[in-house]
N, C-alpha and C. Protein backbone atom coordinates (compact mmCIF):
# COMPACT_ATOMS: atom_id res chain seq x y z
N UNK A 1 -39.43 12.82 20.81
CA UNK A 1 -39.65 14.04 20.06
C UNK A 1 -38.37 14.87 20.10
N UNK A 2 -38.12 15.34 19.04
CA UNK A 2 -37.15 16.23 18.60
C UNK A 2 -36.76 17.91 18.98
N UNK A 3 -36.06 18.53 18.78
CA UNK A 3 -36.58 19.73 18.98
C UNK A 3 -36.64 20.22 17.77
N UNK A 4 -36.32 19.94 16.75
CA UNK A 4 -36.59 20.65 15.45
C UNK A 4 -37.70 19.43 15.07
N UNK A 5 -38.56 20.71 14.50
CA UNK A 5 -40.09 20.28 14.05
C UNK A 5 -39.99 21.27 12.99
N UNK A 6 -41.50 20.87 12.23
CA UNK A 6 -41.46 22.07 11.28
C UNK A 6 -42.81 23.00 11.68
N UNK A 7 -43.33 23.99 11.41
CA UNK A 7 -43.73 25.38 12.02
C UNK A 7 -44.81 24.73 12.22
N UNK A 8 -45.88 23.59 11.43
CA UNK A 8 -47.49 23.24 11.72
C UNK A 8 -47.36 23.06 13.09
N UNK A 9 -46.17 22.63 13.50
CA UNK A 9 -46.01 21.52 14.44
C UNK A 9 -45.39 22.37 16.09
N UNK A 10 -44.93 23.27 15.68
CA UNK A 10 -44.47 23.67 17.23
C UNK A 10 -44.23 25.56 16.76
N UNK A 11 -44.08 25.97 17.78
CA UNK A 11 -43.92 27.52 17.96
C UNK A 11 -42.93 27.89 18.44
N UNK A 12 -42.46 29.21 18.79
CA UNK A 12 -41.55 29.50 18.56
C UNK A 12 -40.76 28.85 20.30
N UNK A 13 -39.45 28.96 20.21
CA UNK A 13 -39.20 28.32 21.33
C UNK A 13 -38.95 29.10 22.44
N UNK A 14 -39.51 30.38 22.41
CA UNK A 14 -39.26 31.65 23.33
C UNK A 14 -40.62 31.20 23.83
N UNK A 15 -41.45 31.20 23.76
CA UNK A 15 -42.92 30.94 24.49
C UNK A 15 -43.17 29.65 25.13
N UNK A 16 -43.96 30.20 26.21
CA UNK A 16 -44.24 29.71 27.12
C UNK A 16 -44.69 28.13 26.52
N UNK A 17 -44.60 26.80 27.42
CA UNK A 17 -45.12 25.58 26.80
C UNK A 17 -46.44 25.45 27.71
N UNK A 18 -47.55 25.28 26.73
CA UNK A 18 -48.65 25.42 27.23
C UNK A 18 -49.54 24.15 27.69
N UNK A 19 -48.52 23.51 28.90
CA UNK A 19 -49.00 22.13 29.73
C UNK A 19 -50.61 22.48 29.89
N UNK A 20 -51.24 23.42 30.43
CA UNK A 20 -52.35 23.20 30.74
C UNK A 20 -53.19 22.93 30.16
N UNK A 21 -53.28 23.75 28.72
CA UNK A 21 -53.71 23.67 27.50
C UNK A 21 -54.39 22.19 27.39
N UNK A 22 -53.11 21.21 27.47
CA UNK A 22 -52.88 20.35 26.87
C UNK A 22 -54.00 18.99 28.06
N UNK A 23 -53.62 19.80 29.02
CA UNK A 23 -54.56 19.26 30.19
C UNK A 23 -55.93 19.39 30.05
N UNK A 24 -55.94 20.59 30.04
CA UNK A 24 -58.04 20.64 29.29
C UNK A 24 -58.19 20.19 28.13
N UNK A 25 -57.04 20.01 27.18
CA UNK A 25 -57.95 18.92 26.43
C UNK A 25 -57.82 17.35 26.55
N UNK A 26 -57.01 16.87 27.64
CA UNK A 26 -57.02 15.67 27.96
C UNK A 26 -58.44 15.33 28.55
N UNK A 27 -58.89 16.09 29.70
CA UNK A 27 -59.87 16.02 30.60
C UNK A 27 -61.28 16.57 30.00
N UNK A 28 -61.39 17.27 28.86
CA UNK A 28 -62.73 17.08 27.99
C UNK A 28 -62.89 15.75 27.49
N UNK A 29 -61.75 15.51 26.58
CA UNK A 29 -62.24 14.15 26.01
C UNK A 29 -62.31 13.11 27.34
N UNK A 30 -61.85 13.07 28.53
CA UNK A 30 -62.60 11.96 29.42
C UNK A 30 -63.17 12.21 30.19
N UNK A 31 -63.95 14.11 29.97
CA UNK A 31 -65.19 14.13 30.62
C UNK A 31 -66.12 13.36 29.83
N UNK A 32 -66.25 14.22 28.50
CA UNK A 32 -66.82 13.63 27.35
C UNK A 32 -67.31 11.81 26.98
N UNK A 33 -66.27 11.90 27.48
CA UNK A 33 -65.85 9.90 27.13
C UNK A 33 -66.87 9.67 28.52
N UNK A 34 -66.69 9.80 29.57
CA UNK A 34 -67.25 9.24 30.66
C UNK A 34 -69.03 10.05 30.83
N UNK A 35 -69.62 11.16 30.17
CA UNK A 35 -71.05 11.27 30.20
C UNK A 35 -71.21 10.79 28.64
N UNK A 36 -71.01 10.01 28.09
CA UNK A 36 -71.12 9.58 27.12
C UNK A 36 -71.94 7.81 27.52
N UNK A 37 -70.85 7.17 28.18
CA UNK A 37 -71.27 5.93 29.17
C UNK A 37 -72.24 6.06 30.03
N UNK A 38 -71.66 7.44 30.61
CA UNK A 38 -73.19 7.34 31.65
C UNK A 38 -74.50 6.93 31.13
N UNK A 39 -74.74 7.76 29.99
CA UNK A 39 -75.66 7.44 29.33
C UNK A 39 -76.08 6.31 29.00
N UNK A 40 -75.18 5.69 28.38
CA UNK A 40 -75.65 4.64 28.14
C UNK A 40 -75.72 3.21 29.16
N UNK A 41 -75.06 3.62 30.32
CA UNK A 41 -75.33 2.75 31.05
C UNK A 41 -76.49 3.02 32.13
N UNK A 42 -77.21 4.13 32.12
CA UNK A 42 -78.24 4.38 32.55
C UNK A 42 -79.98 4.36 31.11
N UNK A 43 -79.43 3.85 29.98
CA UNK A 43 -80.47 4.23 29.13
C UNK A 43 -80.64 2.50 28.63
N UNK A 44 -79.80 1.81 28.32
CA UNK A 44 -79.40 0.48 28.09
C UNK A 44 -79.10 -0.42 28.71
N UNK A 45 -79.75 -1.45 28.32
CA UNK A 45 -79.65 -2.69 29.50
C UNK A 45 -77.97 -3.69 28.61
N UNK A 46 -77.47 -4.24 29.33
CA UNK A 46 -76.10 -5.13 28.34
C UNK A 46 -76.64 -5.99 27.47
N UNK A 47 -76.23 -5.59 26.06
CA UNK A 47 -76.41 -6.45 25.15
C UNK A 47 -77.77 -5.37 23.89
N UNK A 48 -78.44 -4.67 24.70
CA UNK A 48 -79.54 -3.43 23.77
C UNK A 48 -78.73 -3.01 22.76
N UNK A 49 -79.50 -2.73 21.71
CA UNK A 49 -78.85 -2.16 20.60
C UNK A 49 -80.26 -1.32 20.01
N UNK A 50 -79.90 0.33 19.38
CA UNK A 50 -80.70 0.47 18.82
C UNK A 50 -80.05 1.36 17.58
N UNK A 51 -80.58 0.26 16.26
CA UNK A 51 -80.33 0.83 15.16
C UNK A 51 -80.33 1.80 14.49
N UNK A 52 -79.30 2.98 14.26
CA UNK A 52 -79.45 4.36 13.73
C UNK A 52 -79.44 4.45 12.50
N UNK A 53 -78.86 3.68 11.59
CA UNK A 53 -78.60 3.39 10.38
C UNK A 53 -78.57 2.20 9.58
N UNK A 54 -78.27 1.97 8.66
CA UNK A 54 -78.27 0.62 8.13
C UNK A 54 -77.03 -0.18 8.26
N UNK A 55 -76.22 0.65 8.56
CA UNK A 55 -74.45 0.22 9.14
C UNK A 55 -73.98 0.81 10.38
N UNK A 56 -74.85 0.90 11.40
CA UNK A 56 -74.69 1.92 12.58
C UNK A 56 -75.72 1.53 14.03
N UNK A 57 -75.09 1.46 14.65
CA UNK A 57 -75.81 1.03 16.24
C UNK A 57 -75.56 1.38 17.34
N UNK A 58 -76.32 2.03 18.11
CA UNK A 58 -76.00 2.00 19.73
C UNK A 58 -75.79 1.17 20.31
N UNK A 59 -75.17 0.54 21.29
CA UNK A 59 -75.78 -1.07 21.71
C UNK A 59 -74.70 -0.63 23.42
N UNK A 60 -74.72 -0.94 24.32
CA UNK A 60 -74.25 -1.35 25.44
C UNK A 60 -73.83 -2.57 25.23
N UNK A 61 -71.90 -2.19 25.77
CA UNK A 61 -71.02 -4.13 25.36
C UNK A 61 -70.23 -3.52 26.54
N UNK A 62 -70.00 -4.49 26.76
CA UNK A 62 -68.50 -4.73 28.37
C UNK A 62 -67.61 -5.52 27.88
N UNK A 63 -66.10 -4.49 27.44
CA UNK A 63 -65.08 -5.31 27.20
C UNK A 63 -63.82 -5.13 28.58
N UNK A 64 -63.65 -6.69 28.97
CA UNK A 64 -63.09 -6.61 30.08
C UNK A 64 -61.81 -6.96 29.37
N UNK A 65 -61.07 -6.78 28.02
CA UNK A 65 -59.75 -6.77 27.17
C UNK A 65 -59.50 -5.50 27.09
N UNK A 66 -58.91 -5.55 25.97
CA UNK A 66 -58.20 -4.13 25.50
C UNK A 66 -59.03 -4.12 23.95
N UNK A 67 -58.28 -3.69 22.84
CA UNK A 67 -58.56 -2.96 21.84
C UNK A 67 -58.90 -4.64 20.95
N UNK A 68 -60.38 -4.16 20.95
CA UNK A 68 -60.86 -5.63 19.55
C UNK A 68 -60.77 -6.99 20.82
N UNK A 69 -61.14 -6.47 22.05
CA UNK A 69 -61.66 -7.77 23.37
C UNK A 69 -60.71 -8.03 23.40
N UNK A 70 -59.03 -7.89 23.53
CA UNK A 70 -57.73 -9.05 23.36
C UNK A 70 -57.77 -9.21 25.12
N UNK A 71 -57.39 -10.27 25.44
CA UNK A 71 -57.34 -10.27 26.67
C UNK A 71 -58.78 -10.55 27.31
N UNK A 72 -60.07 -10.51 26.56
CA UNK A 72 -61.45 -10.86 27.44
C UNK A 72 -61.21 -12.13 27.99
N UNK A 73 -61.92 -12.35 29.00
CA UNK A 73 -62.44 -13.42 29.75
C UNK A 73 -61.22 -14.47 29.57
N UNK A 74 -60.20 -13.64 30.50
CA UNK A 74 -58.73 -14.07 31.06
C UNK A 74 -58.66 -14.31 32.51
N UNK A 75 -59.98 -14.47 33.54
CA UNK A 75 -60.45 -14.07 34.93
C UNK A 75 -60.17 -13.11 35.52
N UNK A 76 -59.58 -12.13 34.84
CA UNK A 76 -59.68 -10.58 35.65
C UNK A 76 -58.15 -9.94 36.02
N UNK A 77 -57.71 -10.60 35.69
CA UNK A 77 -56.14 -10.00 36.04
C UNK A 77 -55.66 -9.16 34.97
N UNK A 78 -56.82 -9.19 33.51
CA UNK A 78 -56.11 -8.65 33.14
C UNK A 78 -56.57 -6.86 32.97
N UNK A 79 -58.05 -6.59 34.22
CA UNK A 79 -58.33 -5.43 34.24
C UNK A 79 -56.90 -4.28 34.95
N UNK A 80 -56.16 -5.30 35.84
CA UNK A 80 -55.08 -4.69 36.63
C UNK A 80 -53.90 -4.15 35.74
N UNK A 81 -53.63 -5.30 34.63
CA UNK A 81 -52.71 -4.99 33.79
C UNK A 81 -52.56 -3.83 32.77
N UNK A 82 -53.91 -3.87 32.17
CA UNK A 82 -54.39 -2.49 31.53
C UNK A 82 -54.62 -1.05 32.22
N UNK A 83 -54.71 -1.50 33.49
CA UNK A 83 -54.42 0.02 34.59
C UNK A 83 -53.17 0.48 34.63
N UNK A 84 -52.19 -0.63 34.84
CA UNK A 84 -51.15 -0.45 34.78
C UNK A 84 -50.25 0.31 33.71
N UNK A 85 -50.72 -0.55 32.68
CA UNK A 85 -50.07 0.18 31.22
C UNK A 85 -50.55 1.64 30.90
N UNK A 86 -51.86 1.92 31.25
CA UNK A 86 -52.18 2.79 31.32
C UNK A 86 -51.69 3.83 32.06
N UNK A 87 -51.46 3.89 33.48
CA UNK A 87 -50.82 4.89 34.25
C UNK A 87 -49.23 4.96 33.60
N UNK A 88 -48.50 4.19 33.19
CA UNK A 88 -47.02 4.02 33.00
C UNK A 88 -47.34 5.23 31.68
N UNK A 89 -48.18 4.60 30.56
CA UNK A 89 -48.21 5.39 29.26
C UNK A 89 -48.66 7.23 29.74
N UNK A 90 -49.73 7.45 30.57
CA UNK A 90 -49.72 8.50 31.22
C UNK A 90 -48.91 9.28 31.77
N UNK A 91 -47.78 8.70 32.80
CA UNK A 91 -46.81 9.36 33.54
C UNK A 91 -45.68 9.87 32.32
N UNK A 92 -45.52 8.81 30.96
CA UNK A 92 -44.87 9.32 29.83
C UNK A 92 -45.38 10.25 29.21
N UNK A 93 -46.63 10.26 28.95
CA UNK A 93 -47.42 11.84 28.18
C UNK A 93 -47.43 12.60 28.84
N UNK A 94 -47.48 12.99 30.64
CA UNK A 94 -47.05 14.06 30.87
C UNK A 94 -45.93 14.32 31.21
N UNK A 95 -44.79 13.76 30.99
CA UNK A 95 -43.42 14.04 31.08
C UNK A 95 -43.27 14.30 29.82
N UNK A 96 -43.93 13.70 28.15
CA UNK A 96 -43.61 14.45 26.78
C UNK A 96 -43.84 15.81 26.86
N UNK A 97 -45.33 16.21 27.32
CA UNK A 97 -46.09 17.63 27.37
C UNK A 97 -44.96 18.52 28.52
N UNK A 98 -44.87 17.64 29.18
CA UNK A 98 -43.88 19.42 29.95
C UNK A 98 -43.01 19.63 29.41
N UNK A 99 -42.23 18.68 28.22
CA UNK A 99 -41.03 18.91 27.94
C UNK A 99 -41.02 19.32 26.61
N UNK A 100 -42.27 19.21 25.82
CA UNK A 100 -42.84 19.28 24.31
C UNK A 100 -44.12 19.71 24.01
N UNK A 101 -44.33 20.98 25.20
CA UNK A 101 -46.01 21.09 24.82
C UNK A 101 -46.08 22.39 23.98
N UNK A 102 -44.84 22.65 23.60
CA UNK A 102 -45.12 23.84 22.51
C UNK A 102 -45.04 23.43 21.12
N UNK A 103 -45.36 21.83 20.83
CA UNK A 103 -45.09 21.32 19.81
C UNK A 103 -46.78 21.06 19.41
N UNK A 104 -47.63 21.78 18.59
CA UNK A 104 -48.87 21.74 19.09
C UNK A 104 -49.44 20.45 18.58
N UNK A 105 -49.26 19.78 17.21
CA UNK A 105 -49.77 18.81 16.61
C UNK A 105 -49.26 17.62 17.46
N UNK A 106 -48.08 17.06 17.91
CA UNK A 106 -48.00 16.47 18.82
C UNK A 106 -48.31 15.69 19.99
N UNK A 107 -48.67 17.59 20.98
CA UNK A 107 -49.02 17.71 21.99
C UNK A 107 -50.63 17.26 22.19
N UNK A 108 -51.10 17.82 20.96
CA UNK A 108 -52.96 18.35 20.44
C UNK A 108 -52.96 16.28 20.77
N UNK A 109 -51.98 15.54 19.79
CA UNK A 109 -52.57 14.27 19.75
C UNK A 109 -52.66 13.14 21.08
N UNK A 110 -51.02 13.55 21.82
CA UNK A 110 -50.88 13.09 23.27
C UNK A 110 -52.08 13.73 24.01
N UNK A 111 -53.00 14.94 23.79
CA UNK A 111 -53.47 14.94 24.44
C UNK A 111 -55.16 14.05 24.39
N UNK A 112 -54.84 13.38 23.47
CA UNK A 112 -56.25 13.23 22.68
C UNK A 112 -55.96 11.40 23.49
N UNK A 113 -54.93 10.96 23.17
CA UNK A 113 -54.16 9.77 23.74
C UNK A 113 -54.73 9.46 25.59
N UNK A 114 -53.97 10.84 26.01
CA UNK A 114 -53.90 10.63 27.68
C UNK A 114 -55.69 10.73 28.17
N UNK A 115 -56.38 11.46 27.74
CA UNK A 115 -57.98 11.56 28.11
C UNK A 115 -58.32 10.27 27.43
N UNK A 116 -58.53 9.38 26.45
CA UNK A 116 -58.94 8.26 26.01
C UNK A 116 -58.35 7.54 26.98
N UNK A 117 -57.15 7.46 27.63
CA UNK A 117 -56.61 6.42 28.28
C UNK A 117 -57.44 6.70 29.56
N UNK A 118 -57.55 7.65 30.35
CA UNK A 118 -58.16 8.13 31.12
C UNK A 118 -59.46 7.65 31.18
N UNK A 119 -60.25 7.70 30.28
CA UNK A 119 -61.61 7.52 30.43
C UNK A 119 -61.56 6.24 30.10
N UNK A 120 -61.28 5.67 30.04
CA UNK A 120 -61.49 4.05 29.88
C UNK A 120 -60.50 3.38 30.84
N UNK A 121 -59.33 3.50 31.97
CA UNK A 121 -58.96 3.50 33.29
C UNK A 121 -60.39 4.02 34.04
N UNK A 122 -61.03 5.03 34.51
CA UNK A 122 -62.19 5.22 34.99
C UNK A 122 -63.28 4.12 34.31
N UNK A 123 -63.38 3.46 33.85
CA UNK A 123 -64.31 2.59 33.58
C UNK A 123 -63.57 1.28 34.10
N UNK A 124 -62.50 0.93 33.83
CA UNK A 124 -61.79 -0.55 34.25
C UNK A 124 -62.01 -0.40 35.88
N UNK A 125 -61.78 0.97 36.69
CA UNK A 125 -61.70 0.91 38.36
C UNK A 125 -63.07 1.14 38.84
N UNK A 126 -64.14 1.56 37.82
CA UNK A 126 -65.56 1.24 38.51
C UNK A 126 -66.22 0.18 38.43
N UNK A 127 -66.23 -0.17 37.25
CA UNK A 127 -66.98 -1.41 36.46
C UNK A 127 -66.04 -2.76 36.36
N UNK A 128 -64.86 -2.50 36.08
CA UNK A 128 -64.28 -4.12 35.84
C UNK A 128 -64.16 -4.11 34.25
N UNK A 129 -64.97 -3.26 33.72
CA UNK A 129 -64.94 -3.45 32.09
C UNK A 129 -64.85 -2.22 31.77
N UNK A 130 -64.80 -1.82 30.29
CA UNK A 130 -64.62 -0.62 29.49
C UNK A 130 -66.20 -1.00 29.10
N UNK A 131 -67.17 0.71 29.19
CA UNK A 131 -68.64 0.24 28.23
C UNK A 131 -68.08 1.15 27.30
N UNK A 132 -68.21 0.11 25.93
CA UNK A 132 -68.12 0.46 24.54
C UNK A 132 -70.07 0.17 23.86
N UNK A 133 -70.00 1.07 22.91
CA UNK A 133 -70.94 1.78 22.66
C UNK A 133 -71.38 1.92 20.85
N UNK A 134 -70.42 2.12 20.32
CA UNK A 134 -70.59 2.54 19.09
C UNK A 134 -70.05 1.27 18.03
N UNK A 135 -71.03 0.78 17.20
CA UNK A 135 -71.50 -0.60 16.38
C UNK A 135 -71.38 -0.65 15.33
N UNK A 136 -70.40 -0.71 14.07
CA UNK A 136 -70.64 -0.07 12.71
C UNK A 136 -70.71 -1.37 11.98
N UNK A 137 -71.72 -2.08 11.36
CA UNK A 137 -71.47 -3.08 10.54
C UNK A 137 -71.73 -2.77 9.41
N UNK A 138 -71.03 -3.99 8.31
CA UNK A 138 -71.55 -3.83 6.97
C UNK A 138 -71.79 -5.22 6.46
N UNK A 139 -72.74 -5.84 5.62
CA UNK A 139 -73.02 -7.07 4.86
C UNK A 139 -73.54 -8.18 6.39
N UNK A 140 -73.42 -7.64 7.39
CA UNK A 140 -74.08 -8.28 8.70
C UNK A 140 -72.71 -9.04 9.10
N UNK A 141 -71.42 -7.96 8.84
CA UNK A 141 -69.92 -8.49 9.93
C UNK A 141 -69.81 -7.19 10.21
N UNK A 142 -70.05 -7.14 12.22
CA UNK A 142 -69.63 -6.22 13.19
C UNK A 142 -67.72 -5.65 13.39
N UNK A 143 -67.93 -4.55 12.84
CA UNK A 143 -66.72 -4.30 13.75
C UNK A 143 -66.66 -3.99 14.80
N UNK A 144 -65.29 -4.29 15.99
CA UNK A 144 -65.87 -4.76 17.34
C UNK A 144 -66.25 -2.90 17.69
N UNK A 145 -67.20 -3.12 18.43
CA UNK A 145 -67.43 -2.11 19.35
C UNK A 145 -66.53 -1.19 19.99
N UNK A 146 -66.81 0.12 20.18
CA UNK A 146 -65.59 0.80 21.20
C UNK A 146 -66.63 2.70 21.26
N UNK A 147 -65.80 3.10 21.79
CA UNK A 147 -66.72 4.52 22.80
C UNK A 147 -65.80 5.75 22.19
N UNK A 148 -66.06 6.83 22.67
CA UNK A 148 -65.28 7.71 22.60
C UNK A 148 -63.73 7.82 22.85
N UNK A 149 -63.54 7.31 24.35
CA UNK A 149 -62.31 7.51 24.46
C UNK A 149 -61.36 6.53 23.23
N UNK A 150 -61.81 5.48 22.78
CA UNK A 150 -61.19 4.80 22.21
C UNK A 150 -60.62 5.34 20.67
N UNK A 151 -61.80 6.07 20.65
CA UNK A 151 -61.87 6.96 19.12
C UNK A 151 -60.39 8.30 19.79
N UNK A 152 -60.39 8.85 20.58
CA UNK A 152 -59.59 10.09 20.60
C UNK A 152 -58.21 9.23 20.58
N UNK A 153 -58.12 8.02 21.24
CA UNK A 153 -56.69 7.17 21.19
C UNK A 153 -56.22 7.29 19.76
N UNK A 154 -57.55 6.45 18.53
CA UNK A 154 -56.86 6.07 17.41
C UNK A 154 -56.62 7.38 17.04
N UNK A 155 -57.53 8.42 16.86
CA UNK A 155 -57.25 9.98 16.27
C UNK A 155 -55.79 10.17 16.63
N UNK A 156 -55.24 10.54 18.01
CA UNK A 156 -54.22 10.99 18.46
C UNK A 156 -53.02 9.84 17.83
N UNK A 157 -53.03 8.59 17.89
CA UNK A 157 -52.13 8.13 17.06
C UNK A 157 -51.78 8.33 15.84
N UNK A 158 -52.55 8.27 15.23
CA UNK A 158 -52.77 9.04 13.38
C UNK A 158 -52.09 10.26 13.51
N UNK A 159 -52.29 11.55 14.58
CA UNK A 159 -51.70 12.48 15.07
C UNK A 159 -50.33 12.41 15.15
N UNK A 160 -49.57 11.83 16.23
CA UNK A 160 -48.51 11.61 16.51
C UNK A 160 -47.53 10.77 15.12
N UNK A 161 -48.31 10.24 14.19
CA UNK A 161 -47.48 9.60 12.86
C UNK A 161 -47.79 10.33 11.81
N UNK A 162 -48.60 11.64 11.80
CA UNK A 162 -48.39 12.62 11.09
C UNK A 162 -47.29 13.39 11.78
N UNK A 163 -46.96 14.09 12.71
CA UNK A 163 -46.64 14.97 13.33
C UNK A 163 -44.45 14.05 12.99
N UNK A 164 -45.09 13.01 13.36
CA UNK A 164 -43.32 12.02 13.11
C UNK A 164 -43.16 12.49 11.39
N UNK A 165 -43.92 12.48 10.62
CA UNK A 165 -44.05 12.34 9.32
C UNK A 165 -43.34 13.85 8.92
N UNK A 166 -43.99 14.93 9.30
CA UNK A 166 -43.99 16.06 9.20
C UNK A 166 -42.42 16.33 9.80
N UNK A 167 -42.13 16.01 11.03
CA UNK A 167 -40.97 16.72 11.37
C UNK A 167 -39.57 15.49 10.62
N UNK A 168 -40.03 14.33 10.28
CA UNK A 168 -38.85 13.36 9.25
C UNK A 168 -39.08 14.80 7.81
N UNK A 169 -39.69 15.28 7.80
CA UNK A 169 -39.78 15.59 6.16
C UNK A 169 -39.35 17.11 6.33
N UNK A 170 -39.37 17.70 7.67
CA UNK A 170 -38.41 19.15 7.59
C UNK A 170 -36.78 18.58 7.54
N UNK A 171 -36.61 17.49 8.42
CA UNK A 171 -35.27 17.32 8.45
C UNK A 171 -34.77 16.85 6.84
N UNK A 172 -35.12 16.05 6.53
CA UNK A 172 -34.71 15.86 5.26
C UNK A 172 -34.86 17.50 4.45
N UNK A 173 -35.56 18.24 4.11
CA UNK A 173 -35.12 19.59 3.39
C UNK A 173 -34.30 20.03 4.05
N UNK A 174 -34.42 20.24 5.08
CA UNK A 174 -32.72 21.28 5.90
C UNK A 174 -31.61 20.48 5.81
N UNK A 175 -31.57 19.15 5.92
CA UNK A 175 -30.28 18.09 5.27
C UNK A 175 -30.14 18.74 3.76
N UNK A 176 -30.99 18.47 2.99
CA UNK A 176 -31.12 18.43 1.54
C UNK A 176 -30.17 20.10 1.28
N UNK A 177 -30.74 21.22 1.71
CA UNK A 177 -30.50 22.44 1.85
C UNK A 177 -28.92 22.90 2.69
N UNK A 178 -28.68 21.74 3.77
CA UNK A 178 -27.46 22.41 4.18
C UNK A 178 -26.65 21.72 3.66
């Protein structure tokens, strides 16, 4: 991240950078993310599904991979590896946020990033698996399963390639202009 952004995107650079901010909203979305599972791992047995819609399902699934099962039923080494990547990608979002947390669209998305990563690390060190939850099919082909935290990851990425988008497109007018 840059220090020139354009105004959606960061404030003025006299004010304070608001790390904590950025912290409560990491730790909602993986409170959120984690009584979300509870639920369902206290309401659902593995493998239950109950139909909300005609393209829509609850269901209790255990993915011991990453994003779309990559990595399932690899014998387990690869719950360690995804902890790993996880804490490394963490120790980088809060070294972006102390150094970029007055950049709010950014910050808003790293923070949406570090709680998804979070709440699904808390599921790999209790369980061994991530419980994913939410079922959307259409014509009777599933797309794979995944929970909250997984949803604030993709949000916050979309985030962070708007926010790249936005501050490529001030620089080009102030190029264009100077």
């Amino acid at each position: 991240m840059t220090q020139s952004h354009s105004s959606l995107d960061c404030s003025s650079s006299n004010t304070p950078r608001p790390f904590w901010r950025w912290m409560a909203v990491a730790a909602v979305v993986a409170v959120l993310d984690q009584l979300t599972k509870q639920w369902i791992l206290a309401t659902y047995q593995w493998g239950d599904a109950t139909p909300v819609t005609s393209f829509f399902n609850i269901v209790r699934v255990h993915n011991t991979g990453a994003a779309f099962s990559f990595l399932a039923g690899h014998g387990g080494w690869q719950r360690w590896f995804f902890v790993a990547i996880a804490v490394v990608a963490a120790i980088f979002i809060l070294w972006q946020l102390r150094l970029h947390g007055q950049q709010r669209l950014s910050s808003f998305s790293l923070a949406l990033i570090l709680g998804g990563a979070v709440g699904n690390v808390v599921d790999r060190m209790l369980h061994g698996y991530v419980v994913d939850f939410l079922d959307f099919h259409l014509g009777g082909r599933h797309f794979p399963s995944f929970n909250l935290a997984d949803t604030a990851i993709t949000i916050g990425v979309i985030g962070m390639l708007l926010a790249e988008l936005l501050r490529w497109r001030q620089e080009r007018r102030t190029s264009v202009q100077g």
